[in-house]
Every structure is written in structure tokens, then in C-alpha cells.
Protein backbone atom coordinates (compact mmCIF):
# COMPACT_ATOMS: atom_id res chain seq x y z
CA UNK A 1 5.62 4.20 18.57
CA UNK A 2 8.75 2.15 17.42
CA UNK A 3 10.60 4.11 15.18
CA UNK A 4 13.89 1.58 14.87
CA UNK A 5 13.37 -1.72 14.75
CA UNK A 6 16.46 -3.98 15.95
CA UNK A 7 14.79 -7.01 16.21
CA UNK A 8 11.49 -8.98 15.80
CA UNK A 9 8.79 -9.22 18.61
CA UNK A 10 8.05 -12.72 19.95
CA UNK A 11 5.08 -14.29 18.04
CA UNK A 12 1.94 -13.50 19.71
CA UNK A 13 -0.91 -15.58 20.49
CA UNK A 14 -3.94 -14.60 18.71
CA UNK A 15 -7.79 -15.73 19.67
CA UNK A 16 -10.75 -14.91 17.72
CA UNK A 17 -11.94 -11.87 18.51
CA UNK A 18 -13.65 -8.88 16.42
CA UNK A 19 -10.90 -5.39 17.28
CA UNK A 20 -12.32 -2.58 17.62
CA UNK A 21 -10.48 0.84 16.79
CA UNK A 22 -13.27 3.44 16.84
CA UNK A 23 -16.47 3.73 15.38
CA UNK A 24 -16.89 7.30 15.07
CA UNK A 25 -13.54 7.92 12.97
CA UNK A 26 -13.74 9.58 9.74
CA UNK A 27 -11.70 8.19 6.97
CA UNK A 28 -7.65 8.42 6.88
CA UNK A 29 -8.50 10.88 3.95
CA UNK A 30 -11.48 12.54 5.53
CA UNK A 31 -9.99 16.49 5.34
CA UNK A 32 -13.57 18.36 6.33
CA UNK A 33 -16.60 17.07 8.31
CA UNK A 34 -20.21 17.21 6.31
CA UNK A 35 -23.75 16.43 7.31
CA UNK A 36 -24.78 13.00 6.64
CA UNK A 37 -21.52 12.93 4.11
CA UNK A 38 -17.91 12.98 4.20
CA UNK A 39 -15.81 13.41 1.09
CA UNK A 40 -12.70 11.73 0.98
CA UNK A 41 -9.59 11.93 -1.32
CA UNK A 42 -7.22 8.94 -2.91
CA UNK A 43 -3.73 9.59 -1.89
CA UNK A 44 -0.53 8.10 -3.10
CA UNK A 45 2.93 8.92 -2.61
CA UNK A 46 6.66 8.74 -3.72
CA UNK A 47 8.93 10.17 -0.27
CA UNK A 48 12.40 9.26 0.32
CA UNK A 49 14.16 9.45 3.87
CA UNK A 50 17.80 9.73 4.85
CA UNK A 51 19.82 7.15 6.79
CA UNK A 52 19.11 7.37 10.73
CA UNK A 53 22.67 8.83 12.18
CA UNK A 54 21.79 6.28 15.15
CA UNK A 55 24.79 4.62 14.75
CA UNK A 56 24.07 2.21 17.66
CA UNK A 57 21.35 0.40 15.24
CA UNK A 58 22.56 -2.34 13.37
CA UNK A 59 21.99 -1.79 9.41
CA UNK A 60 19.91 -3.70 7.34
CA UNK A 61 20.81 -5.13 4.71
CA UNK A 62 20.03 -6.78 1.81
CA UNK A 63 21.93 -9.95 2.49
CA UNK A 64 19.30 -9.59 4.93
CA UNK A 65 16.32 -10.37 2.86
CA UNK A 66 17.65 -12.72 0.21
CA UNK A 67 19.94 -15.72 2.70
CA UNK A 68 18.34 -14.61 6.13
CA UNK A 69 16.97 -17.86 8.53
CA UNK A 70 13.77 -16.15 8.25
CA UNK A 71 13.01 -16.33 4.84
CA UNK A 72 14.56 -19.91 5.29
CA UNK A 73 11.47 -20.44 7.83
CA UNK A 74 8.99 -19.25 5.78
CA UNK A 75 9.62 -20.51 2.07
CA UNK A 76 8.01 -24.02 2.73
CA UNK A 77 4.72 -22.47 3.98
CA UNK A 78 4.79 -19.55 1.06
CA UNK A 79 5.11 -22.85 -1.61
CA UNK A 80 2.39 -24.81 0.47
CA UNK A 81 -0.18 -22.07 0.10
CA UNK A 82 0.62 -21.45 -4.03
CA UNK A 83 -2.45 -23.54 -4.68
CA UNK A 84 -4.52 -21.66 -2.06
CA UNK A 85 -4.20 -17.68 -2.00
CA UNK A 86 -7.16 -16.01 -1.45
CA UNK A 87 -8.23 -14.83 -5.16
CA UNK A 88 -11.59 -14.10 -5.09
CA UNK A 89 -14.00 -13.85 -2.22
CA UNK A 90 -18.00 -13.81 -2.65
CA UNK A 91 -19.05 -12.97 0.78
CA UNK A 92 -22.25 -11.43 -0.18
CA UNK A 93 -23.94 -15.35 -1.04
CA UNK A 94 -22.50 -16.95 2.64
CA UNK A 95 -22.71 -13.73 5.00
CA UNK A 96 -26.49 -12.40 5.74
CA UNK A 97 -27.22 -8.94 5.34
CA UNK A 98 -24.42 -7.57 2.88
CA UNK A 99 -26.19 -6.05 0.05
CA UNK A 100 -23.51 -6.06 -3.22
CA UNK A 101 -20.33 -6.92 -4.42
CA UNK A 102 -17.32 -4.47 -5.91
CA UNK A 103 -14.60 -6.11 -7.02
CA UNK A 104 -11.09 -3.58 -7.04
CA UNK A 105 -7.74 -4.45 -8.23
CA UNK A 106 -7.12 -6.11 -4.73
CA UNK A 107 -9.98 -5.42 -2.82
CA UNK A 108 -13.42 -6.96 -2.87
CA UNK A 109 -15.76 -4.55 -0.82
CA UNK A 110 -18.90 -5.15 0.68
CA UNK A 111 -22.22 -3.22 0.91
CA UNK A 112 -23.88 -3.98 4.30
CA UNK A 113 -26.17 -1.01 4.68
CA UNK A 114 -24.37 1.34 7.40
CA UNK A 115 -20.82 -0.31 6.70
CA UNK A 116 -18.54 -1.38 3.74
CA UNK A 117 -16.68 -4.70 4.10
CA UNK A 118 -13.31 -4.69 2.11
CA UNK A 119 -11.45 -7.99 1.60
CA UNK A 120 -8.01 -7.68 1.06
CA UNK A 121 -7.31 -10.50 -1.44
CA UNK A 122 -3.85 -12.02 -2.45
CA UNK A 123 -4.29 -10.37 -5.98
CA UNK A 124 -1.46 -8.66 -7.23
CA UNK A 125 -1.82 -5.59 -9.54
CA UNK A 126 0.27 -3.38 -11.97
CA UNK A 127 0.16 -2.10 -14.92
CA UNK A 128 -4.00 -2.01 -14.31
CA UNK A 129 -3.77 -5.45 -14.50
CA UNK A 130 -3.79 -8.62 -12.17
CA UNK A 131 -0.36 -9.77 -12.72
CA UNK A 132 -0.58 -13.28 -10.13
CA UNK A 133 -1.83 -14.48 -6.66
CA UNK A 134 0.70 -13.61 -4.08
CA UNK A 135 0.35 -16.30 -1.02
CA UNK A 136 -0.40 -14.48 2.55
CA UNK A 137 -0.24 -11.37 0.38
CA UNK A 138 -3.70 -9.88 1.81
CA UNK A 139 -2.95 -10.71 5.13
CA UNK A 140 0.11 -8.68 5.61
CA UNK A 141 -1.97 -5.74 3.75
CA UNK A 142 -4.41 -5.54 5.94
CA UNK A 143 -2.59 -5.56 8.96
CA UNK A 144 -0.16 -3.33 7.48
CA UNK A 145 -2.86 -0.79 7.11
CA UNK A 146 -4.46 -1.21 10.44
CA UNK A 147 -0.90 -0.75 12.06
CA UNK A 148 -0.55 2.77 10.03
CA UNK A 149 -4.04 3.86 10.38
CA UNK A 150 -3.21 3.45 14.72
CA UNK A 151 -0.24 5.76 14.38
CA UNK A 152 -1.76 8.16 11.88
CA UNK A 153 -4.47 9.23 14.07
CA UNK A 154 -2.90 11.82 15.38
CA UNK A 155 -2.12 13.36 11.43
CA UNK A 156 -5.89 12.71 10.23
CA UNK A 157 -8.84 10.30 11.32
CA UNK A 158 -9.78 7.43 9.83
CA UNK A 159 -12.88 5.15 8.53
CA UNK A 160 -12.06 1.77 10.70
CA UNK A 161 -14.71 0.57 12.40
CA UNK A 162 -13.38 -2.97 12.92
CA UNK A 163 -10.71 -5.92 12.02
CA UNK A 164 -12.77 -9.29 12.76
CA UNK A 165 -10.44 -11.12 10.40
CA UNK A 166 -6.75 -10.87 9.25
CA UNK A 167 -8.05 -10.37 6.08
CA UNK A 168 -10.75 -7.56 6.63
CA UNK A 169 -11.21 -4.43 7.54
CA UNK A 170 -14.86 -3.23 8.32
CA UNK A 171 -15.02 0.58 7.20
CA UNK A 172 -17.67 3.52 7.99
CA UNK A 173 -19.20 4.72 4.24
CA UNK A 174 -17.72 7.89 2.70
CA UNK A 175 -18.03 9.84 -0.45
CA UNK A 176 -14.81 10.21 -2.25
CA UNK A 177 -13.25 12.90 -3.62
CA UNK A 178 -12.13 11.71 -7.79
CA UNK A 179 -8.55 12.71 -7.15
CA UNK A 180 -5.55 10.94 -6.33
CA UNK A 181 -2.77 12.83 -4.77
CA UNK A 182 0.64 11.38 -5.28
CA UNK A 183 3.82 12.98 -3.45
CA UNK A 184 7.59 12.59 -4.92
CA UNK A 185 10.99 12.69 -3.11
CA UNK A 186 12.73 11.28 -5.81
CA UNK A 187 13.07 10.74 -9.42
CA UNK A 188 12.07 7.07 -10.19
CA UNK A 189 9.72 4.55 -11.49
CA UNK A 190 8.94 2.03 -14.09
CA UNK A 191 5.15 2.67 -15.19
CA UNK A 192 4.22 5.29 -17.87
CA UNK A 193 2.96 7.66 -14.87
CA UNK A 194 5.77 7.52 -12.96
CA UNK A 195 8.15 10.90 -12.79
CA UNK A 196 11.41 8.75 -14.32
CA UNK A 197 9.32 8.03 -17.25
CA UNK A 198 7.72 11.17 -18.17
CA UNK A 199 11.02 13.03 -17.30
CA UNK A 200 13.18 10.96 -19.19
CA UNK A 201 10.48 11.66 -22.54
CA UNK A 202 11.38 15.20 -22.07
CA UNK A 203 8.40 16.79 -19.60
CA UNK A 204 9.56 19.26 -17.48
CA UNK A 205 6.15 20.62 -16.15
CA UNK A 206 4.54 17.74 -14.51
CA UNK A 207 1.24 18.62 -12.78
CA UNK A 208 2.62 21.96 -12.42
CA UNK A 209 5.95 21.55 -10.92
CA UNK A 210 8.78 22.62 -12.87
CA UNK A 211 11.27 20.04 -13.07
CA UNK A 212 15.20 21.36 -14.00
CA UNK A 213 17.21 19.62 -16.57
CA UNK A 214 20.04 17.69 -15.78
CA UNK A 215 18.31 15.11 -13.47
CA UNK A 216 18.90 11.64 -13.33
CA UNK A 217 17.30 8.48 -11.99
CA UNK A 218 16.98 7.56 -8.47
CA UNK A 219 18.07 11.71 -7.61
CA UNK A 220 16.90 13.12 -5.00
CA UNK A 221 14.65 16.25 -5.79
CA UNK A 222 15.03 19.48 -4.22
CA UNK A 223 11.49 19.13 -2.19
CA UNK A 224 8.88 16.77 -2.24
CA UNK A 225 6.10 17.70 -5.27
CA UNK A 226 2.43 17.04 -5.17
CA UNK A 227 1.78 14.90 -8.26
CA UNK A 228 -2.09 14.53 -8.51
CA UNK A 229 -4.23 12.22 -10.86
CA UNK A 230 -7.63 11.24 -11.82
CA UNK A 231 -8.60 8.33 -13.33
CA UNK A 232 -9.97 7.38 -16.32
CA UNK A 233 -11.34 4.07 -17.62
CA UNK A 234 -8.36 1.77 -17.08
CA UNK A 235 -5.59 4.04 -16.25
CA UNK A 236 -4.68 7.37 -13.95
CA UNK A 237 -4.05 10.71 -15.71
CA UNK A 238 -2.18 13.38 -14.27
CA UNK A 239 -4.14 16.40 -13.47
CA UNK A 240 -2.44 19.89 -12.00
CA UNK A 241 -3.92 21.78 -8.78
CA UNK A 242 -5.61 24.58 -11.10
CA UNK A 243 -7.45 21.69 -13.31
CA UNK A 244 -8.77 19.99 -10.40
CA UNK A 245 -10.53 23.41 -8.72
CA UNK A 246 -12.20 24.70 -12.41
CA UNK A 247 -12.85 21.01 -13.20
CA UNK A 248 -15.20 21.48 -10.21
CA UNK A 249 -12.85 18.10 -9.03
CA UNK A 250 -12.19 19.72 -5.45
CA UNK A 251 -12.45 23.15 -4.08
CA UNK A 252 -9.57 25.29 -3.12
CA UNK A 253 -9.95 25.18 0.01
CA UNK A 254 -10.14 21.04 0.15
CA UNK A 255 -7.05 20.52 -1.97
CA UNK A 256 -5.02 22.81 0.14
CA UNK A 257 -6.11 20.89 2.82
CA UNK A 258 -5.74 17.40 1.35
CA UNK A 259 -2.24 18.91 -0.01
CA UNK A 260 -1.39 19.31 4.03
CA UNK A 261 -2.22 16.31 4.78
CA UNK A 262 -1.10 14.17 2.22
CA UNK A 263 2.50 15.75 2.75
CA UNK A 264 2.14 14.69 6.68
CA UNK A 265 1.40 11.46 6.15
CA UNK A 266 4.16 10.40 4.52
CA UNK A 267 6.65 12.31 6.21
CA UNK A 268 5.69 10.44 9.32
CA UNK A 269 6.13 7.81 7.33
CA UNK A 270 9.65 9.04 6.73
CA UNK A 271 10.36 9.11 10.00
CA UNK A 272 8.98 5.95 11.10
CA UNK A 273 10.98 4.03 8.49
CA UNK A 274 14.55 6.14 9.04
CA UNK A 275 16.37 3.61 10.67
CA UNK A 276 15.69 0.66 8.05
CA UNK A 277 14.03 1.24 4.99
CA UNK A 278 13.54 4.08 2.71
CA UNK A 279 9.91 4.58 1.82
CA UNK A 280 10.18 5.78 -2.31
CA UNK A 281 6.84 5.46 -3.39
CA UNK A 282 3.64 4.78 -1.79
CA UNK A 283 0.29 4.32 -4.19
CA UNK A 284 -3.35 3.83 -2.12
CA UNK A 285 -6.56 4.58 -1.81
CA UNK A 286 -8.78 4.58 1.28
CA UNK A 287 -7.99 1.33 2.58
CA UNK A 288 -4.54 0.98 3.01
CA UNK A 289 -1.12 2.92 4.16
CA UNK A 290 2.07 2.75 3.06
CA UNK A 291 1.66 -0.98 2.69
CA UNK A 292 4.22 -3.39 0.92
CA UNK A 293 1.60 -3.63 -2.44
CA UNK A 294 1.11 0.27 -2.51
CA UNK A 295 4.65 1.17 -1.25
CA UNK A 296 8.33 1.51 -2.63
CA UNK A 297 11.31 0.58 -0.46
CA UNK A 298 14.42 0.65 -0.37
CA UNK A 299 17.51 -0.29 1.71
CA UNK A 300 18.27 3.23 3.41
CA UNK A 301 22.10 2.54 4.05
CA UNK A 302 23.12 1.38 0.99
CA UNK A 303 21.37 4.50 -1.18
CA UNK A 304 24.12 6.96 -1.42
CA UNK A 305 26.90 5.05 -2.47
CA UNK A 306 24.98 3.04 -4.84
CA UNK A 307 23.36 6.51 -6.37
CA UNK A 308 27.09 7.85 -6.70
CA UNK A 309 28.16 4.90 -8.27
CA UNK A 310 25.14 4.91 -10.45
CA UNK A 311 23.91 1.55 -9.26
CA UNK A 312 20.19 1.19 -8.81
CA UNK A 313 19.00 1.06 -5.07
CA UNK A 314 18.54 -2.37 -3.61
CA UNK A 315 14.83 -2.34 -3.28
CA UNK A 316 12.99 -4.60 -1.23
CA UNK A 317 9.40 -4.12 -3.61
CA UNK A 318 7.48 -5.56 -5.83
CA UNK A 319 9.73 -3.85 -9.00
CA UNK A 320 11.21 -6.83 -9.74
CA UNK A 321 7.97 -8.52 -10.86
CA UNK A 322 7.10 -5.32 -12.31
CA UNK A 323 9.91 -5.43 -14.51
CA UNK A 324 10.04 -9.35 -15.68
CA UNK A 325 6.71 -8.39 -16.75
CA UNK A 326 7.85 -5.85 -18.66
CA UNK A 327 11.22 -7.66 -19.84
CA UNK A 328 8.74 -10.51 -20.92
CA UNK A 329 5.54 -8.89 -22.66
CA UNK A 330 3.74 -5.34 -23.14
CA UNK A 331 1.51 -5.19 -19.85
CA UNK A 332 -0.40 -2.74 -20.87
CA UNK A 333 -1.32 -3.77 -24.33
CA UNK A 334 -1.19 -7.41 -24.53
CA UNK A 335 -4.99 -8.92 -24.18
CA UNK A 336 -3.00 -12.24 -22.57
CA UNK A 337 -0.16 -12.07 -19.96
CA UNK A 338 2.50 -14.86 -19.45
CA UNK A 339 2.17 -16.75 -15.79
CA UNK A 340 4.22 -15.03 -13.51
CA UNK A 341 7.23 -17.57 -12.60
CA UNK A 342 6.62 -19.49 -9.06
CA UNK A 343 10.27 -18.64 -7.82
CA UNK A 344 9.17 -15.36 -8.56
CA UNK A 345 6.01 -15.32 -6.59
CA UNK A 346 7.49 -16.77 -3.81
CA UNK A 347 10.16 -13.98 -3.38
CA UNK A 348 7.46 -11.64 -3.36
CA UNK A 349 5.26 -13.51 -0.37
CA UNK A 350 8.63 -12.81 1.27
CA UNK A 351 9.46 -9.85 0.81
CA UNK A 352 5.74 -8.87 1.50
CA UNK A 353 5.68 -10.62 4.99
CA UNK A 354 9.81 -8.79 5.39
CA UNK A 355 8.56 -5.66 5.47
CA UNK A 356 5.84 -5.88 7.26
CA UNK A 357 8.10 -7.55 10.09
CA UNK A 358 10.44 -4.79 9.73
CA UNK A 359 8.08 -1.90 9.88
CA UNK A 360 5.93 -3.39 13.04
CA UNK A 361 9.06 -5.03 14.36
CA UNK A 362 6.37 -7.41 15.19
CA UNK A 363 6.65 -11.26 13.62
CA UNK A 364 3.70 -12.57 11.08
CA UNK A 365 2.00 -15.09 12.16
CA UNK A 366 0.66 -17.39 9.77
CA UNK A 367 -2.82 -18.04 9.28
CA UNK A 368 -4.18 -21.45 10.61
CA UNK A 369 -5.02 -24.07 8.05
CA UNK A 370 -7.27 -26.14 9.27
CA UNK A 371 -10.59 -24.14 8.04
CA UNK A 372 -10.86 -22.79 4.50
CA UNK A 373 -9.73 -19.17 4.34
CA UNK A 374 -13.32 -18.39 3.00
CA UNK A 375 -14.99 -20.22 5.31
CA UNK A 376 -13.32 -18.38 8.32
CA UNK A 377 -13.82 -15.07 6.60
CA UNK A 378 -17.38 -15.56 6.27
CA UNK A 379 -17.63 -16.71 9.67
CA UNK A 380 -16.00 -13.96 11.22
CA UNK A 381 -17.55 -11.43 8.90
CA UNK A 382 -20.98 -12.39 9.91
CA UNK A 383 -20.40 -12.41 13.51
CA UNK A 384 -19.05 -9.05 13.54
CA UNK A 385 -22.08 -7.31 11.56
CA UNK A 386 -24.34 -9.07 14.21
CA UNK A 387 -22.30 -7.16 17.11
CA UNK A 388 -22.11 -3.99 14.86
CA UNK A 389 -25.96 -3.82 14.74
């Protein structure tokens, strides 16, 4: 378990090969073993860690991320593949044997009978809306994930049952608890559910934590809060702990125990980030963990003094695009939104494939070009169902 990162792994050599974690995991979110069912809860989270007092580690920075030789290295291939992200996938007409099609935000998940597929696409979401196509963006969600969902074992089991493409993730079937817990560190955010917002319009009960007055944006809070929501049509709604046991949404004894675990999981992922990044908000649902889509970071270092001098934190996220969009239109009202800008899109591949570098402190390798990315996902999909049967 690498908890500092100094520098980046040699590139490995990968083969085809179907990976096999374990097939009688639960899910990440699986909090209490059923007959023939397993209930599972959406979590999503907003932690904050300190700097690591290792002074011995070099800091990163974010002179780092914008004029480093890596980013250098990989802009050409990041403007290559503009024309080519994986959008949309339809894996139920090429692979035998899957049954249906859902199509998620990001995900497109598969129905084969004893297993779901889910495709991590390069489709980029906010606002409940598909905002652009971010090149190699699925890729480095995906493995993300399956890197967290290794060192989380030991917090919670989880539903992977095998990762026969850099783009998939073969999952066991689970029920799923309608509740989505999300845990704060800090006051911040852009959206309309985020605690900055709804703080700043005056709430100072917020899923039933009582927030002082006096606090500003980017502050630390006192403790981390449990912030749950449901969703609704298009959008989440926050819910407190009390709703969500008479709304019959959980019982008291599984929220307490989802609580637990929630809080776990991202303090390890606290930890595991202290020497580089901090983690500040982290939004997902069964498939993924504390991935660059679902996740909030920021340069650890530089947080304090830039807090004191109210400066916002140098984040290395997707809240840039987040806020063009906003700067440019209403994203949650207008029926059309304007084309995300290509210099734009190609920071965000970037910063997408930067922190998953720094997190694994192992190097991305790029995905071959030579087939079609659908093509080899069907291919390997297929062959890995056969082996599964």
C-alpha cells in the first residue's frame, strides 16, 4: 500500500488477459449479508486531509500539473483521440448472451443473467447533464476504481468479479439501497446541493447537522458530517437520518452501519492521499471510488496559506469545466448547452490521467489503436462471460 508517491512506476507491459479479483465479494457498499439478496447503498463524499509532516517528500505542486514534461507527453495523444472517445457503447447487439441495456450518466451496464457488465464511457457529467466526451476519460475510471476497491477490502467487500478490459468492470448483481450518503470535511462546492451553496442561502440545518454561523468557503468544519440524499427524477434531494428510517428508506440498524462505513472509506482515503493531494469531495455510486470524475482534489501544501489569504485552493478537478459551464449558460435549465471548448477538454484528459498517476504512483498506459475501442471491448467482454460460465 503506497501511501506517498515520489515518483511514477515504469510503464508496464500489459497482455490480454481477463483479472480476476474475487468472485464471491459482496459489493464495496454491501453493509449486511441476505439470502439470495444483498442491499447496497450509494455513497459519496466531501473529506479533506492535512499536509503529510514527511518532510523528506518532495511537494507537489501545481506548476506540476499545468508546464510538467508529462502533460507535454501526453497532449498530442489526448488531441488525437478528440474524434474518438468512447461515447456510447451497445454491447448487448455484438456480445452473446447479455440480456439489456442501462444507460447512466457515465456508465452503460449490462444484464448478462448472473452478472452486470458496466462500461465506463468517456462521458462527462454535471449538473445531471452530459457536459462533453473526455478522451481516455473511462479508462482511468475504471482502473481508478479497481485500484481502490483492492485496498478497500479490508474496510468493506466488494461486487468485482472481473476487469477483462480497461474499460470494464464485470460486477456480481445487488439490490440497492435508494440512498446516497455523502460525507463533508469542508465547506465548498459549486452545484445547488453542495454545502457552500445551501450555507451561503442561509441553511444552517442541513440533513440534520447544525451548521454555526460565521463560516466561510473552503473552511474546514469541526468534524466530518454525514450529508445523505435520495434522488428524484433528474436531481438528488437531501434527506436527514430520521427521514430515511420512517420513510421505510433504510433501517436503523443499516444506516448506522452504512454511516460506519461510509466514514472509513474515505478516511482511508485521507490517508492514502496525505502526502499529495487533498481528497475534498468524492460523489459515486457502486462502481467507482474516489475516482478523478466522482472526486475533488486539491493541492494539499498549498491549502493553508491560500485559505488564510482567502485564495481559492488550487484544485486539480473537474471545477473548472464545471464553472465555464456555469460562467457561460444555466446548466440546469437550459434545454441546449454550448460545446465545451477543446483546450478545455484537453486539460481535463490531463488532469484525469494526473491523478490517477499520482494516486497509483503507477504511469497510464495508453490504450492501443490499432482495433476500434468497441471492437476490443466486445471482444474481450465476450470472452470473459464464456470463462465466467
Amino acid at each position: 500500500m503506497a501511501q506517498c508517491m515520489p515518483s511514477l512506476n515504469p510503464p508496464k507491459t500489459l497482455k490480454p488477459r481477463i483479472q480476476f479479483i474475487n468472485p464471491s465479494l459482496s459489493s464495496i457498499s454491501s453493509f449486511k449479508t441476505r439470502p439470495q439478496s444483498k442491499k447496497f447503498m450509494a455513497i459519496s463524499a466531501s473529506v479533506m486531509s492535512s499536509q503529510s509532516q514527511n518532510q523528506d517528500q518532495p511537494r507537489l505542486s501545481l506548476d506540476t500539473l499545468i508546464n510538467g514534461s508529462r502533460k507535454d507527453e501526453l497532449l498530442d495523444p489526448i488531441k488525437s483521440s478528440l474524434s474518438h472517445c468512447l461515447s456510447e457503447t451497445n454491447l448487448h447487439l455484438t456480445v452473446p448472451g447479455l440480456k439489456s441495456k442501462t444507460r447512466g450518466k457515465v456508465r452503460d451496464i449490462y444484464d448478462s443473467g448472473d452478472y452486470l457488465v458496466l462500461v465506463t464511457t468517456d462521458r462527462q457529467s454535471a449538473f445531471d447533464r452530459i457536459l462533453a466526451s473526455i478522451p481516455f476519460k473511462g479508462q482511468v475510471l475504471n482502473e481508478t476504481s479497481l485500484w481502490w476497491f483492492d485496498r478497500t477490502r479490508h474496510i468493506t467487500s466488494n461486487a468485482v468479479v472481473a476487469s477483462p478490459d480497461k474499460n470494464v468492470t464485470i460486477a456480481k448483481k445487488c439490490s440497492v439501497f435508494p440512498v446516497e450518503f455523502v460525507v463533508r470535511g469542508y465547506v465548498t462546492g459549486s452545484t445547488d446541493t453542495s454545502l457552500w451553496t445551501v450555507y451561503k442561502n442561509g441553511v444552517r440545518n442541513y440533513c440534520g447537522n447544525v451548521l454555526s454561523d460565521g463560516l466561510v468557503k473552503n473552511q474546514k468544519l469541526p468534524a466530518n458530517i454525514l450529508t445523505p440524499t435520495t434522488k428524484a427524477a433528474d436531481h438528488d434531494v437531501p434527506v436527514t437520518p430520521d427521514e430515511i428510517v420512517k420513510r421505510g428508506l433504510m433501517s436503523q440498524a443499516d444506516y448506522d452501519e452504512a454511516s460506519r462505513k461510509a466514514l472509513s472509506l474515505f478516511e482511508y482515503g485521507q490517508v492514502i492521499c496525505l502526502c499529495w493531494l487533498a481528497l475534498v469531495a468524492s460523489d459515486y455510486l457502486l462502481p467507482e471510488v474516489h475516482t478523478p470524475d466522482s472526486s475533488r482534489y486539491w493541492i494539499a501544501h498549498s491549502y493553508e496559506e491560500r485559505f488564510h489569504n482567502s485564495l481559492e485552493p488550487e484544485n486539480v478537478d473537474k471545477e473548472f469545466l464545471r464553472l465555464w459551464f456555469k460562467d457561460h449558460c444555466n446548466p440546469y435549465e437550459d434545454e441546449v448547452l454550448p460545446d465545451a471548448p477543446e483546450d478545455l477538454v484537453c486539460e481535463l484528459a490531463w488532469r484525469y490521467i494526473f491523478l490517477y498517476e499520482t494516486i497509483t504512483s503507477s504511469k497510464f498506459e495508453l490504450p492501443s489503436m490499432e482495433q476500434p475501442v468497441r471492437d476490443r471491448i466486445s471482444r474481450n467482454v465476450a470472452q470473459a462471460l464464456s470463462s465466467l460460465q
